[in-house]
N, C-alpha and C. Protein backbone atom coordinates (compact mmCIF):
# COMPACT_ATOMS: atom_id res chain seq x y z
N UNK A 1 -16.34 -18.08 9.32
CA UNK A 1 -14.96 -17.87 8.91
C UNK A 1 -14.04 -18.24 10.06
N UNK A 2 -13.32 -19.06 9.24
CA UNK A 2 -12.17 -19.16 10.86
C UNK A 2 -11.58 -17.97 10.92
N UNK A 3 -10.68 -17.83 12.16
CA UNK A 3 -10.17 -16.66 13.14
C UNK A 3 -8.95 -15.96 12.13
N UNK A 4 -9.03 -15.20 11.88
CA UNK A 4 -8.07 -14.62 11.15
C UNK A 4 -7.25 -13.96 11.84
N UNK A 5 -5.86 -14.55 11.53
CA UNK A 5 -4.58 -13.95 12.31
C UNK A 5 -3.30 -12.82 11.60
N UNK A 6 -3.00 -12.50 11.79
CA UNK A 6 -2.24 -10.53 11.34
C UNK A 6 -1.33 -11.54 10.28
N UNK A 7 -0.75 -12.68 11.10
CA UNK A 7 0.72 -12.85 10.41
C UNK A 7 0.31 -13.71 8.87
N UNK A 8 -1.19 -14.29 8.85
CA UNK A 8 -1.57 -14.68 8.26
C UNK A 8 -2.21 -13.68 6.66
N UNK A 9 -2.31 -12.42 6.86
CA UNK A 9 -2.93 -11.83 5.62
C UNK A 9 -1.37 -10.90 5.23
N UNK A 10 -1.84 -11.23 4.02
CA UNK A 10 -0.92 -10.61 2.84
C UNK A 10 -0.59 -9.44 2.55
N UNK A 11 -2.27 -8.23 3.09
CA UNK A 11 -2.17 -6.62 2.98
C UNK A 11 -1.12 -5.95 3.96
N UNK A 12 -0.15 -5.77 2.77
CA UNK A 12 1.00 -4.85 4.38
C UNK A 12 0.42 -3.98 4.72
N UNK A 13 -0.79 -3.42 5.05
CA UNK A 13 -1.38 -2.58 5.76
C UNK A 13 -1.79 -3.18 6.96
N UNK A 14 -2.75 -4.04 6.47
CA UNK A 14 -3.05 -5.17 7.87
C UNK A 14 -1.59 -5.59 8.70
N UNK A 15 -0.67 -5.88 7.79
CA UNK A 15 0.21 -6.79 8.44
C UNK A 15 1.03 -5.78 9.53
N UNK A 16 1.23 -4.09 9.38
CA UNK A 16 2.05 -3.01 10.25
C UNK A 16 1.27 -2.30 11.05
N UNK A 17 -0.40 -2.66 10.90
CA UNK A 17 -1.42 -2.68 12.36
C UNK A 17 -0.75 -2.84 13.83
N UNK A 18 -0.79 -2.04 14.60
CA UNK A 18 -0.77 -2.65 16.05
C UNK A 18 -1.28 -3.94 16.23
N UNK A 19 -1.00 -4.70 17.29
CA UNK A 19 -1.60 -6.33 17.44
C UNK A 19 -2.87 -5.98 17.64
N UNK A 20 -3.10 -4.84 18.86
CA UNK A 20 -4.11 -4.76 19.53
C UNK A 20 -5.44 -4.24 18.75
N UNK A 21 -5.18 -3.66 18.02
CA UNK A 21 -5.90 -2.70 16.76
C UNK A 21 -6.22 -4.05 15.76
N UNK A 22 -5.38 -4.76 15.29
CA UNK A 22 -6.03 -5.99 14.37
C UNK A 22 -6.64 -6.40 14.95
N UNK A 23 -6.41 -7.23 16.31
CA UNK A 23 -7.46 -8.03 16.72
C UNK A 23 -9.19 -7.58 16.98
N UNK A 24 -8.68 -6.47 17.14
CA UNK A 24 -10.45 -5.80 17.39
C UNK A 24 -10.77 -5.37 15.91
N UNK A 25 -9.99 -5.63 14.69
CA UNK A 25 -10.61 -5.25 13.64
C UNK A 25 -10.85 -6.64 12.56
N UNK A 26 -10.10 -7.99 13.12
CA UNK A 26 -9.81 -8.77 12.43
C UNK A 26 -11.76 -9.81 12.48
N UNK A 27 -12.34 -9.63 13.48
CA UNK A 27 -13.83 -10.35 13.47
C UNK A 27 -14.95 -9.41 12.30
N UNK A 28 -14.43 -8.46 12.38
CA UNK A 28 -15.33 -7.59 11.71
C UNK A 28 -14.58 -7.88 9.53
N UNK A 29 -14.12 -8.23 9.50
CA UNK A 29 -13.35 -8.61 8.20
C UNK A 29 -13.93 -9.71 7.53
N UNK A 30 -14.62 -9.71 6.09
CA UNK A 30 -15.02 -10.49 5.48
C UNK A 30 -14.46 -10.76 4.02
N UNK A 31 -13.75 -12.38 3.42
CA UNK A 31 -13.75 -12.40 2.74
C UNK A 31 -13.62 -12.33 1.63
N UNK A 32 -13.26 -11.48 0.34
CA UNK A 32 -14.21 -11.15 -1.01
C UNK A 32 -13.32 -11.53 -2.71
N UNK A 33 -13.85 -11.84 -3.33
CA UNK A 33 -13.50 -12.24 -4.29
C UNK A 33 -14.48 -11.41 -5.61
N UNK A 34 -13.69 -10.16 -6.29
CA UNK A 34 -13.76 -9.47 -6.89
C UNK A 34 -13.14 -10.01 -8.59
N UNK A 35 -14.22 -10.13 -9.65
CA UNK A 35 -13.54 -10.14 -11.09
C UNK A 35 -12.93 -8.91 -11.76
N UNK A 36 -12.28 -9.00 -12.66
CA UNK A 36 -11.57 -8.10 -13.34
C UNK A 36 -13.28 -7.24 -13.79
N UNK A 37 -12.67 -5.99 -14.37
CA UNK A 37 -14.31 -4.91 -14.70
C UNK A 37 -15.15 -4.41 -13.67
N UNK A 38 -15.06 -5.71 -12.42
CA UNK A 38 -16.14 -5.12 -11.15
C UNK A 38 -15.64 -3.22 -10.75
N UNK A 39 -16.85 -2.61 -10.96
CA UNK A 39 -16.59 -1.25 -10.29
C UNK A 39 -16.79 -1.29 -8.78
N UNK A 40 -15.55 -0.63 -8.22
CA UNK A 40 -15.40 -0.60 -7.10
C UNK A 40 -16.27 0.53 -6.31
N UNK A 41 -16.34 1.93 -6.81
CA UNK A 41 -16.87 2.69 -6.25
C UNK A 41 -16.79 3.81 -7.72
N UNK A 42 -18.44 4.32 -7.48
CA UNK A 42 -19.21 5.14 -8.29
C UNK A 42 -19.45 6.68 -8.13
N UNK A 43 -19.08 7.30 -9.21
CA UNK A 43 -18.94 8.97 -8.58
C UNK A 43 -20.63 9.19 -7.66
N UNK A 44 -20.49 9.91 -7.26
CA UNK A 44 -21.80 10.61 -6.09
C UNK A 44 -22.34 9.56 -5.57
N UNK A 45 -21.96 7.87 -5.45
CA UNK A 45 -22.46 6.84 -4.69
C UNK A 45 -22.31 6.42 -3.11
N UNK A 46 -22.83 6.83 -2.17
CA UNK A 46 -22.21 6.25 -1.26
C UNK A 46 -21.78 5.08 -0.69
N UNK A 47 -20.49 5.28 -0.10
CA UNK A 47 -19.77 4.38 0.05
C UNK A 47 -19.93 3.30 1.10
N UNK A 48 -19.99 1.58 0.70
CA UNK A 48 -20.85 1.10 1.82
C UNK A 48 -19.81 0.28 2.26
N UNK A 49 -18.64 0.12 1.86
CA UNK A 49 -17.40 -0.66 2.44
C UNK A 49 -15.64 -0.54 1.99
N UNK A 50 -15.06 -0.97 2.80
CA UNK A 50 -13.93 -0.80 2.35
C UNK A 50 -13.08 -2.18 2.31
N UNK A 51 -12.34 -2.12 1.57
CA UNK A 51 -11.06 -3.47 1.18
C UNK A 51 -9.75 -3.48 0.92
N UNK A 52 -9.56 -4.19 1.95
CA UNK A 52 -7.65 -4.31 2.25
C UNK A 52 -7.50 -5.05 1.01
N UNK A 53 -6.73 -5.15 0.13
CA UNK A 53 -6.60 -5.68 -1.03
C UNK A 53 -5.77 -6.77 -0.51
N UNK A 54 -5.55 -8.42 -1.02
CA UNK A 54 -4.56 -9.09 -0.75
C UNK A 54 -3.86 -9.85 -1.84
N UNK A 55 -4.90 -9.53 -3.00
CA UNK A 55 -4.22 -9.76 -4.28
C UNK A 55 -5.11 -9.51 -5.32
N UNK A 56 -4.42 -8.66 -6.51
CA UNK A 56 -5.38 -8.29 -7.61
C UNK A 56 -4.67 -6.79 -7.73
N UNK A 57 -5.12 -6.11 -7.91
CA UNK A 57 -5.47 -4.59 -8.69
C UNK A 57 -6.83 -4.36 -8.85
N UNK A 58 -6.61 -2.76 -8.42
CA UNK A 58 -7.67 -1.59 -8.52
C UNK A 58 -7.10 -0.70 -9.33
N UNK A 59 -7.87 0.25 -9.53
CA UNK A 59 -7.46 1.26 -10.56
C UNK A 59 -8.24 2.81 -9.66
N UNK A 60 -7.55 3.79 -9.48
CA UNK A 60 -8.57 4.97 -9.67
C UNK A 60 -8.70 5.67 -10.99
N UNK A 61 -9.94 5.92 -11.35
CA UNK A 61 -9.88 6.18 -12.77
C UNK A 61 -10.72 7.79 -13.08
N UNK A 62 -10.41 8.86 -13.32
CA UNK A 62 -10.99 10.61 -13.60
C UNK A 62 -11.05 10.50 -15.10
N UNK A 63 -12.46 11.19 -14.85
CA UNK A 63 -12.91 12.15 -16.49
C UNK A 63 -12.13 13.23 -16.55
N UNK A 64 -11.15 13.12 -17.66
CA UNK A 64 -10.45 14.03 -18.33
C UNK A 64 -11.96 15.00 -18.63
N UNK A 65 -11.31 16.16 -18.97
CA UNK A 65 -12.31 17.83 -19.05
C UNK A 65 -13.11 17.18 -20.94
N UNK A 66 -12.25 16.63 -21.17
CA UNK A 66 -12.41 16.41 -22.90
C UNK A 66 -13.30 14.68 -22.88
N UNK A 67 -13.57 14.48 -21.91
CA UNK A 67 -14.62 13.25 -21.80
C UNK A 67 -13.52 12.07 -21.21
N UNK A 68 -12.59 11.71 -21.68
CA UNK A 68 -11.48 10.64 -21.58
C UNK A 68 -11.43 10.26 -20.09
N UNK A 69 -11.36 8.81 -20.24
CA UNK A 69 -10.77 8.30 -19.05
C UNK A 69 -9.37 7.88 -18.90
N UNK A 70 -9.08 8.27 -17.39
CA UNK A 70 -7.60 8.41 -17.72
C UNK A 70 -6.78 7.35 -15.66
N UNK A 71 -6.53 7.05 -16.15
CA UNK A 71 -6.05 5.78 -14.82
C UNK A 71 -5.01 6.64 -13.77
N UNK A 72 -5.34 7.19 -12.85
CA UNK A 72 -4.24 8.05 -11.95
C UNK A 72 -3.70 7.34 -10.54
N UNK A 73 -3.83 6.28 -10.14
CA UNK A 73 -3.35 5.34 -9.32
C UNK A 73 -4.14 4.45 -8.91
N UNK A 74 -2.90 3.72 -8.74
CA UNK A 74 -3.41 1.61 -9.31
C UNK A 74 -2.85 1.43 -7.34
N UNK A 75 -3.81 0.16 -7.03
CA UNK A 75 -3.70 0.06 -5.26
C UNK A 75 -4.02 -1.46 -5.62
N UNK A 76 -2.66 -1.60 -4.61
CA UNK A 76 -2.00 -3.68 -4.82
C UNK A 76 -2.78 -3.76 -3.42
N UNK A 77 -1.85 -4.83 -3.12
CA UNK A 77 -1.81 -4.97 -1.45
C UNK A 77 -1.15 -4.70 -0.54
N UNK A 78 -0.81 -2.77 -1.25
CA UNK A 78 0.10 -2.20 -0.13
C UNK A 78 -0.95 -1.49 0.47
N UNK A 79 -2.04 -1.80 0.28
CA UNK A 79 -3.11 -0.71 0.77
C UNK A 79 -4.61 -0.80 0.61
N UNK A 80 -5.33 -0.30 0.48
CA UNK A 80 -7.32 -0.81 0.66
C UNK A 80 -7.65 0.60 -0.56
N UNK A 81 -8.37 0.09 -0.72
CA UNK A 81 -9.57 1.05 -1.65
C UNK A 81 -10.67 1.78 -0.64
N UNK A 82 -11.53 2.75 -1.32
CA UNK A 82 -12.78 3.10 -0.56
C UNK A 82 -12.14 3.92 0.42
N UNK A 83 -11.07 4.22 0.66
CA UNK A 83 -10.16 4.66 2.05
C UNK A 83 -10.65 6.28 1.77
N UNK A 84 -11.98 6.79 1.32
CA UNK A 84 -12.02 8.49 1.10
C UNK A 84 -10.44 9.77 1.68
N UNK A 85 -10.41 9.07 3.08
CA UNK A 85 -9.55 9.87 4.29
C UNK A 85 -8.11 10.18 3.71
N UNK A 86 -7.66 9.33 2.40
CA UNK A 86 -6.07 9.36 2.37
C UNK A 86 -5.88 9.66 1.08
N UNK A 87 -7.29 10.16 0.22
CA UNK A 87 -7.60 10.52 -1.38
C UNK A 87 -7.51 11.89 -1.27
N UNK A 88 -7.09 12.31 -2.55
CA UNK A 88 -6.97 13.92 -2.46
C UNK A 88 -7.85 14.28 -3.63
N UNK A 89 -8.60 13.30 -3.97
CA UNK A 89 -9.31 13.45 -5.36
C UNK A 89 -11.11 13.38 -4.39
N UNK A 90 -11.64 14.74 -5.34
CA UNK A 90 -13.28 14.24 -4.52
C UNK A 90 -13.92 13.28 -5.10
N UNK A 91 -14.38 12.50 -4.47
CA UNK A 91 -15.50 11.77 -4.40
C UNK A 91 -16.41 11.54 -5.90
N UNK A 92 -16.94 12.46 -6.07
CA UNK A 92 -17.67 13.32 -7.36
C UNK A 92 -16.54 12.79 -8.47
N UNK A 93 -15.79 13.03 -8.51
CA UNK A 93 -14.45 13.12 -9.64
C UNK A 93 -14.02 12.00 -10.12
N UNK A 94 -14.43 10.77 -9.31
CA UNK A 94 -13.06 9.64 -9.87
C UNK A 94 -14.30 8.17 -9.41
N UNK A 95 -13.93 7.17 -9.67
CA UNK A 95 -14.13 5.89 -9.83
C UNK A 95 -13.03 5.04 -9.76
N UNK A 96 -13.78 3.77 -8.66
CA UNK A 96 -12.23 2.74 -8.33
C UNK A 96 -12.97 1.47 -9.15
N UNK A 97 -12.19 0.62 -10.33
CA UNK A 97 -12.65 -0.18 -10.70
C UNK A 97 -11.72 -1.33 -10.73
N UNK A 98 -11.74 -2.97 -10.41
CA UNK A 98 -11.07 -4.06 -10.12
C UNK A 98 -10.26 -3.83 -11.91
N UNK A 99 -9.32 -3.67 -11.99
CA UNK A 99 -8.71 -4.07 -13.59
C UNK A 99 -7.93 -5.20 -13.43
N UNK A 100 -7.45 -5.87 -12.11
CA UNK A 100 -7.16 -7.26 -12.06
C UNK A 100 -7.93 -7.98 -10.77
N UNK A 101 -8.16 -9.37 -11.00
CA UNK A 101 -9.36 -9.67 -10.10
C UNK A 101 -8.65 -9.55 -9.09
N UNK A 102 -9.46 -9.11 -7.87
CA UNK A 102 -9.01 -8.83 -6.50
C UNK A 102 -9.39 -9.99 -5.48
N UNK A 103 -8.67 -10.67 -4.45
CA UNK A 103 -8.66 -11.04 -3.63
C UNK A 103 -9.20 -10.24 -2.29
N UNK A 104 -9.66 -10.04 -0.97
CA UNK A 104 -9.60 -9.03 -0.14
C UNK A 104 -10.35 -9.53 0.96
N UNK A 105 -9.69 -8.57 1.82
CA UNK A 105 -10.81 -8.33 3.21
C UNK A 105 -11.82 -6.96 3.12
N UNK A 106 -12.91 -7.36 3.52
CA UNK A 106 -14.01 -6.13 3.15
C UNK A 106 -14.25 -6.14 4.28
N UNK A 107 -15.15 -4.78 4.90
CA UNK A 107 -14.89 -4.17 6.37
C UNK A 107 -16.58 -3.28 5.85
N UNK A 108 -17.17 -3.77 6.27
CA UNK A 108 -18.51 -2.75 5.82
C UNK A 108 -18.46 -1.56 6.37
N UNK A 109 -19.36 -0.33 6.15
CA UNK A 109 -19.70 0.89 6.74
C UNK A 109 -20.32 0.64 8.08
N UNK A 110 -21.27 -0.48 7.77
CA UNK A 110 -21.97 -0.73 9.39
C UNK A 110 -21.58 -1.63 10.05
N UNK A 111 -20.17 -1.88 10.25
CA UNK A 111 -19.71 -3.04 10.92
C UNK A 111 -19.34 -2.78 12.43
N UNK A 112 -19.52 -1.32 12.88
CA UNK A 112 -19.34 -0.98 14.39
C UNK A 112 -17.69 -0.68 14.14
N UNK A 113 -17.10 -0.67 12.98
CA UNK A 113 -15.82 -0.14 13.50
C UNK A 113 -15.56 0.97 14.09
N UNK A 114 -14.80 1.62 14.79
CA UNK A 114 -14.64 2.92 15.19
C UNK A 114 -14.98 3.52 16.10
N UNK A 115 -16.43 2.39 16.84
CA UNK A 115 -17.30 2.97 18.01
C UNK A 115 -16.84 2.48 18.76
């Protein structure tokens, strides 16, 4: 992959990063091209990556008590999916599924971020 530069991606999340903070996060960034239906993340599954969205739609989606599925916030490219840390919904409870195909940067679990 060529070198990916801040001013260059679309996620205003990426784009209001410190310089210094992208650049040490921008080698570790792959890629991804997501179809409409792809499930993003599965109740009690663990989670093996995360994605700055740069174009498309996600959905978070909860079992109503009465079986129903019910859509409680949709994530553009003001923001990433998989983000557990900034959800107030558990884990157990909800499902993120592509409802428009997604464009993105994916950031694996084992990519050494953070260390």
């Amino acid at each position: 992959m060529t070198e990916l530069r801040q001013r260059q991606v679309d996620n205003r999340l990426l784009r209001r990063f410190p310089e210094d903070a992208f650049e040490l996060l921008a080698p570790l960034l792959e890629p991804v091209e997501l179809p409409v239906n792809h499930s993003l993340v599965r109740p009690r599954q663990a989670i093996e990556h995360v994605c700055f969205i740069e174009s498309g739609l996600a959905s978070m989606i909860v079992e109503s008590a009465d079986g129903r599925s019910v859509e409680i916030r949709h994530i553009r490219r003001e923001g990433i999916y998989n983000a557990i840390g900034d959800l107030r919904v558990e884990h157990e409870q909800y499902e993120e599924a592509c409802t428009g195909g997604i464009h993105g940067l994916a950031l694996s679990a084992g990519s050494g971020a953070g260390t």
